[in-house]
N, C-alpha and C. Protein backbone atom coordinates (compact mmCIF):
# COMPACT_ATOMS: atom_id res chain seq x y z
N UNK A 1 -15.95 -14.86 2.64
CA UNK A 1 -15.20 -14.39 1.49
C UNK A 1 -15.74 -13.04 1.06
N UNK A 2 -14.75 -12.14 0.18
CA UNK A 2 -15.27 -10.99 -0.05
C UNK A 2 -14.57 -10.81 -1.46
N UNK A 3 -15.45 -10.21 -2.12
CA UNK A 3 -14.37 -9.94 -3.69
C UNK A 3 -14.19 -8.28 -3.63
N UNK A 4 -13.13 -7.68 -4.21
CA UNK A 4 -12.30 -6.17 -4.20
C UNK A 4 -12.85 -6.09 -5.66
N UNK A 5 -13.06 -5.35 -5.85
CA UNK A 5 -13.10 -4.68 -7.69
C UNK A 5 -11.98 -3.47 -7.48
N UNK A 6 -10.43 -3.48 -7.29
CA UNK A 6 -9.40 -2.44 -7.72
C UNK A 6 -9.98 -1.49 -8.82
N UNK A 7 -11.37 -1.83 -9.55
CA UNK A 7 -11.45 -1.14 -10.73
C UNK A 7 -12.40 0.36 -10.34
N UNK A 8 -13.40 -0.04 -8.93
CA UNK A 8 -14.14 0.62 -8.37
C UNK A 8 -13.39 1.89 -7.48
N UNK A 9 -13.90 3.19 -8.13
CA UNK A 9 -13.59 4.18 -7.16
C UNK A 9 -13.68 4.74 -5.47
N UNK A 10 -15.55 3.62 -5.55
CA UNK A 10 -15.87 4.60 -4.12
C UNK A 10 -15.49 4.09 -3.18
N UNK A 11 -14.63 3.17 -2.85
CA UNK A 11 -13.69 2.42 -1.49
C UNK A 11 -12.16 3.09 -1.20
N UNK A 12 -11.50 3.63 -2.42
CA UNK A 12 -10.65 3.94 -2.24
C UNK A 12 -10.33 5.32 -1.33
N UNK A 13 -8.78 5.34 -0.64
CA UNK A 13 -8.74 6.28 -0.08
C UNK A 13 -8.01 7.53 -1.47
N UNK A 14 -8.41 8.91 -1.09
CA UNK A 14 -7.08 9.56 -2.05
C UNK A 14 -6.91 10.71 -0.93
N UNK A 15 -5.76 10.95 -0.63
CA UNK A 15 -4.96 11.57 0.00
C UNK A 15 -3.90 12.48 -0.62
N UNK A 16 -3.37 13.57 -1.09
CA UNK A 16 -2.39 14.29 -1.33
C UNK A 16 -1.61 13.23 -2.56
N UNK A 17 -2.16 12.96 -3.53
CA UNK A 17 -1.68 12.64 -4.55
C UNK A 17 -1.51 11.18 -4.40
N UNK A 18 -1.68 10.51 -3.78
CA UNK A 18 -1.94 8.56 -2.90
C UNK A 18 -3.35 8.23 -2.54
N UNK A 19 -3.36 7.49 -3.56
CA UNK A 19 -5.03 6.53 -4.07
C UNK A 19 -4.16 4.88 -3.43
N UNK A 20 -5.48 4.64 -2.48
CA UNK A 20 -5.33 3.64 -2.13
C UNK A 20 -6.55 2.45 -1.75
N UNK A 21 -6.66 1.47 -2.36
CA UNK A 21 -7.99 0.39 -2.23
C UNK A 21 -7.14 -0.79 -1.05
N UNK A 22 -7.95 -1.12 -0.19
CA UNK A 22 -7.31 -2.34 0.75
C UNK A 22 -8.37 -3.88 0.61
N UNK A 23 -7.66 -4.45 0.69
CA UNK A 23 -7.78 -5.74 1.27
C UNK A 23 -8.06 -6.34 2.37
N UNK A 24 -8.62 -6.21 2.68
CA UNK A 24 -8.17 -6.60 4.36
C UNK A 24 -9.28 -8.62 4.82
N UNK A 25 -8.20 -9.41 5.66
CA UNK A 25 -8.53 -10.68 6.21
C UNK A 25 -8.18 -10.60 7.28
N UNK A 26 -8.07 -11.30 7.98
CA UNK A 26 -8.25 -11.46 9.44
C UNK A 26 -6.87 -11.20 10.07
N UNK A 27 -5.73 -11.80 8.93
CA UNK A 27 -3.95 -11.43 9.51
C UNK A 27 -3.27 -11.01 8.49
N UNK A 28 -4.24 -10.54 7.41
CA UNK A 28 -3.25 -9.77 6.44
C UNK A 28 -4.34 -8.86 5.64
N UNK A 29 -3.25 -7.70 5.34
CA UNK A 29 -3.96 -7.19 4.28
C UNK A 29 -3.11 -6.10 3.28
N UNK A 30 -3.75 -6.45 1.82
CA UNK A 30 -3.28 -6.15 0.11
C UNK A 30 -3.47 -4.31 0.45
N UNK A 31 -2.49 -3.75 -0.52
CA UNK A 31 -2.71 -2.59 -0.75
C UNK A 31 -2.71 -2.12 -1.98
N UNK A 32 -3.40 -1.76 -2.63
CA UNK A 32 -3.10 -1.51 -3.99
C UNK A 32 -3.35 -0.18 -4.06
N UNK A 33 -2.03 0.64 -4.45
CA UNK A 33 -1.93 2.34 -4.41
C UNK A 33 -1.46 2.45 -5.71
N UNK A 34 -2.23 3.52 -5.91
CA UNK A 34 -1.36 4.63 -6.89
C UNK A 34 -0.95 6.16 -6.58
N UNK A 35 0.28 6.25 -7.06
CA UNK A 35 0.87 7.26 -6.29
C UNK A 35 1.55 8.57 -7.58
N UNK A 36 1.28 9.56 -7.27
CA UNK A 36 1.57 10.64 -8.26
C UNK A 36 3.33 11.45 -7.50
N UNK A 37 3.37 11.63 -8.45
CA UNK A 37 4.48 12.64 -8.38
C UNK A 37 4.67 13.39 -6.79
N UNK A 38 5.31 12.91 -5.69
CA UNK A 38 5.73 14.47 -4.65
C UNK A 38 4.72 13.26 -3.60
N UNK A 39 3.96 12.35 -3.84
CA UNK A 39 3.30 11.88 -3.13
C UNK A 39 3.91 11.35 -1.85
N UNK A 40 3.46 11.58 -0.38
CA UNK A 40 3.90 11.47 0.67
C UNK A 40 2.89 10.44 1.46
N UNK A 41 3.28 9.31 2.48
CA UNK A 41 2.32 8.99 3.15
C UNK A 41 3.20 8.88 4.74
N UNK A 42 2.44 8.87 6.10
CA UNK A 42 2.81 9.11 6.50
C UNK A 42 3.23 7.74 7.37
N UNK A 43 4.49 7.72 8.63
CA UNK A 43 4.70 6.46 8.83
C UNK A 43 3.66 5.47 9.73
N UNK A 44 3.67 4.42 9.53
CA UNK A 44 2.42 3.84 10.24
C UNK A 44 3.03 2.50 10.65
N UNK A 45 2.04 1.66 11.27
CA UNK A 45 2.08 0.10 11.07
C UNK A 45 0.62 -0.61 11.24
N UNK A 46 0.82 -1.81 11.10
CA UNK A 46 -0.60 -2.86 11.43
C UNK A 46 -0.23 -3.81 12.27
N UNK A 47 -1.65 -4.31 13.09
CA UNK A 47 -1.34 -5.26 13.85
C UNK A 47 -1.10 -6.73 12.82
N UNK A 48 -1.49 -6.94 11.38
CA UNK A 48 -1.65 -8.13 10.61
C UNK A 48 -0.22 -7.78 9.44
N UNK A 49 0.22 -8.69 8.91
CA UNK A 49 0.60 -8.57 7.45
C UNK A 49 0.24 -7.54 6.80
N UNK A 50 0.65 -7.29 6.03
CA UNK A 50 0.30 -6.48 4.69
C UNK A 50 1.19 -6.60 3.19
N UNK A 51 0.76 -6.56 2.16
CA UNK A 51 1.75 -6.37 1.12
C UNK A 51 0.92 -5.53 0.35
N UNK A 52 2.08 -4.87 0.02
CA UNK A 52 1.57 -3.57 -0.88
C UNK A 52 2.03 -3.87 -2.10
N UNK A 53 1.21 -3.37 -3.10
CA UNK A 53 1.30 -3.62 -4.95
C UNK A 53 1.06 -2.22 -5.26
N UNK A 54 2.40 -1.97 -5.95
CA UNK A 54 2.26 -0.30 -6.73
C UNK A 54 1.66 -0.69 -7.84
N UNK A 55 0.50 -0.01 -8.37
CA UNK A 55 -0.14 -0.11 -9.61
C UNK A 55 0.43 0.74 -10.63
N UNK A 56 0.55 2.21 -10.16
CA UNK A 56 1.36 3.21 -11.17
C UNK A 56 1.95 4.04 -9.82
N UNK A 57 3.01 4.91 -10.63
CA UNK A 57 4.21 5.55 -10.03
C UNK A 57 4.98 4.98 -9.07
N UNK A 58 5.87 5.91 -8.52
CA UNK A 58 6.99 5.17 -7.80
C UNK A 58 6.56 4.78 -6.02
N UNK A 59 6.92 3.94 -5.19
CA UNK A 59 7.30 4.38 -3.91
C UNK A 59 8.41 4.02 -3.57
N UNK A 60 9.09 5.12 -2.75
CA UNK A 60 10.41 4.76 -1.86
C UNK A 60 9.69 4.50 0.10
N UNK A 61 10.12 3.58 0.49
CA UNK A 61 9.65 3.09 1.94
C UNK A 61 10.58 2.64 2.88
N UNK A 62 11.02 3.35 3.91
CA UNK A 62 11.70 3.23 4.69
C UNK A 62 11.54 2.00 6.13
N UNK A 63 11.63 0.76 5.65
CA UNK A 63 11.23 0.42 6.56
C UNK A 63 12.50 -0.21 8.03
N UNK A 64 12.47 -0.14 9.42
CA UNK A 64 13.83 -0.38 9.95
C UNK A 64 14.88 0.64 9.41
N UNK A 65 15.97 0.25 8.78
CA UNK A 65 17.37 0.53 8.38
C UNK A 65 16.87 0.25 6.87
N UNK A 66 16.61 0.11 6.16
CA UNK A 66 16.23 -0.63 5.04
C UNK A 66 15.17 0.45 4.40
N UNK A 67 15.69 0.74 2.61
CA UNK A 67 15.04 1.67 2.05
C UNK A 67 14.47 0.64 1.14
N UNK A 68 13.68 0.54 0.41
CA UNK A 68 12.91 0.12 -0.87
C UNK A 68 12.25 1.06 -1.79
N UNK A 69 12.29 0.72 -2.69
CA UNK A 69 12.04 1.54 -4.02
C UNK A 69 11.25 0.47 -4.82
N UNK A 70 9.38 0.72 -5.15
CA UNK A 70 8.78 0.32 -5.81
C UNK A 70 8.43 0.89 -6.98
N UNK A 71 8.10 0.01 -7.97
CA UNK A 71 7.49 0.73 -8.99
C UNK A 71 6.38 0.02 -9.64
N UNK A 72 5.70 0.38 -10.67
CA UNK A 72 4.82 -0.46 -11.34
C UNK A 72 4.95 -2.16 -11.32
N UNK A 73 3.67 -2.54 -10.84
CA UNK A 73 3.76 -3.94 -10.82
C UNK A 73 5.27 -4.49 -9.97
N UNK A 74 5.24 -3.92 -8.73
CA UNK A 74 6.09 -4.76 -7.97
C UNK A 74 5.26 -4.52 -6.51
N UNK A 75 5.73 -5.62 -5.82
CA UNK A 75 5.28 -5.81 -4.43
C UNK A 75 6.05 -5.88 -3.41
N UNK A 76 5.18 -5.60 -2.11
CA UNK A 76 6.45 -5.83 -0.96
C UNK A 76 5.54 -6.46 0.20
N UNK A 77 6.08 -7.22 0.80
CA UNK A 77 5.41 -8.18 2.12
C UNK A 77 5.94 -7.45 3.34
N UNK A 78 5.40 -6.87 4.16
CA UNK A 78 5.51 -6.08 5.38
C UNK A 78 4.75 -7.02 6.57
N UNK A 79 6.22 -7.61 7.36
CA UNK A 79 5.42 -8.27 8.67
C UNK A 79 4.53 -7.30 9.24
N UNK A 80 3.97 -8.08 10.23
CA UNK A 80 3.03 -7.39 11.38
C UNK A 80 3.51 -6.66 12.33
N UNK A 81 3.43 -4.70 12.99
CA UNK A 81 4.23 -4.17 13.40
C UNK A 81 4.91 -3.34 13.07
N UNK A 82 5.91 -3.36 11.62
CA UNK A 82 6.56 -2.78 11.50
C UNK A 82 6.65 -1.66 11.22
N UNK A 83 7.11 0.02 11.34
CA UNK A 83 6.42 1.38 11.18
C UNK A 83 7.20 1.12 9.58
């Protein structure tokens, strides 16, 4: 077992306006970002699960054919794979 403190700075990534702390288990893993204004990330995937939790600002995520639009306190479950 491992405990996250989201509250702790020095784990997180920050990138071009995208602060991001992870989670990570053996077939999944939490994302908890915050994202500023113009913020860009680039497309990716994982071999495990993931769900991402916007803490503050928006994301729009293209995943497949399929757009999503997050915002504060919402989440999204991303199979394994997907860019």
């Amino acid at each position: 077992m491992k405990v996250y403190d989201w509250n702790s700075d020095e784990k997180r990534t920050h990138i071009d306006g995208y602060s991001r702390g992870v989670a990570v288990g053996s077939d999944l893993m939490m994302a908890h970002v915050k994202l500023d204004d113009g913020a860009i990330t680039a497309p990716h995937s994982h071999v495990y699960e993931e769900i991402i939790y916007v803490v503050s600002g928006k994301w729009r995520l293209t995943l497949g054919e399929k757009v999503f639009e997050l915002g504060p306190d919402q989440s999204l479950v991303i199979p394994p794979n997907v860019v």
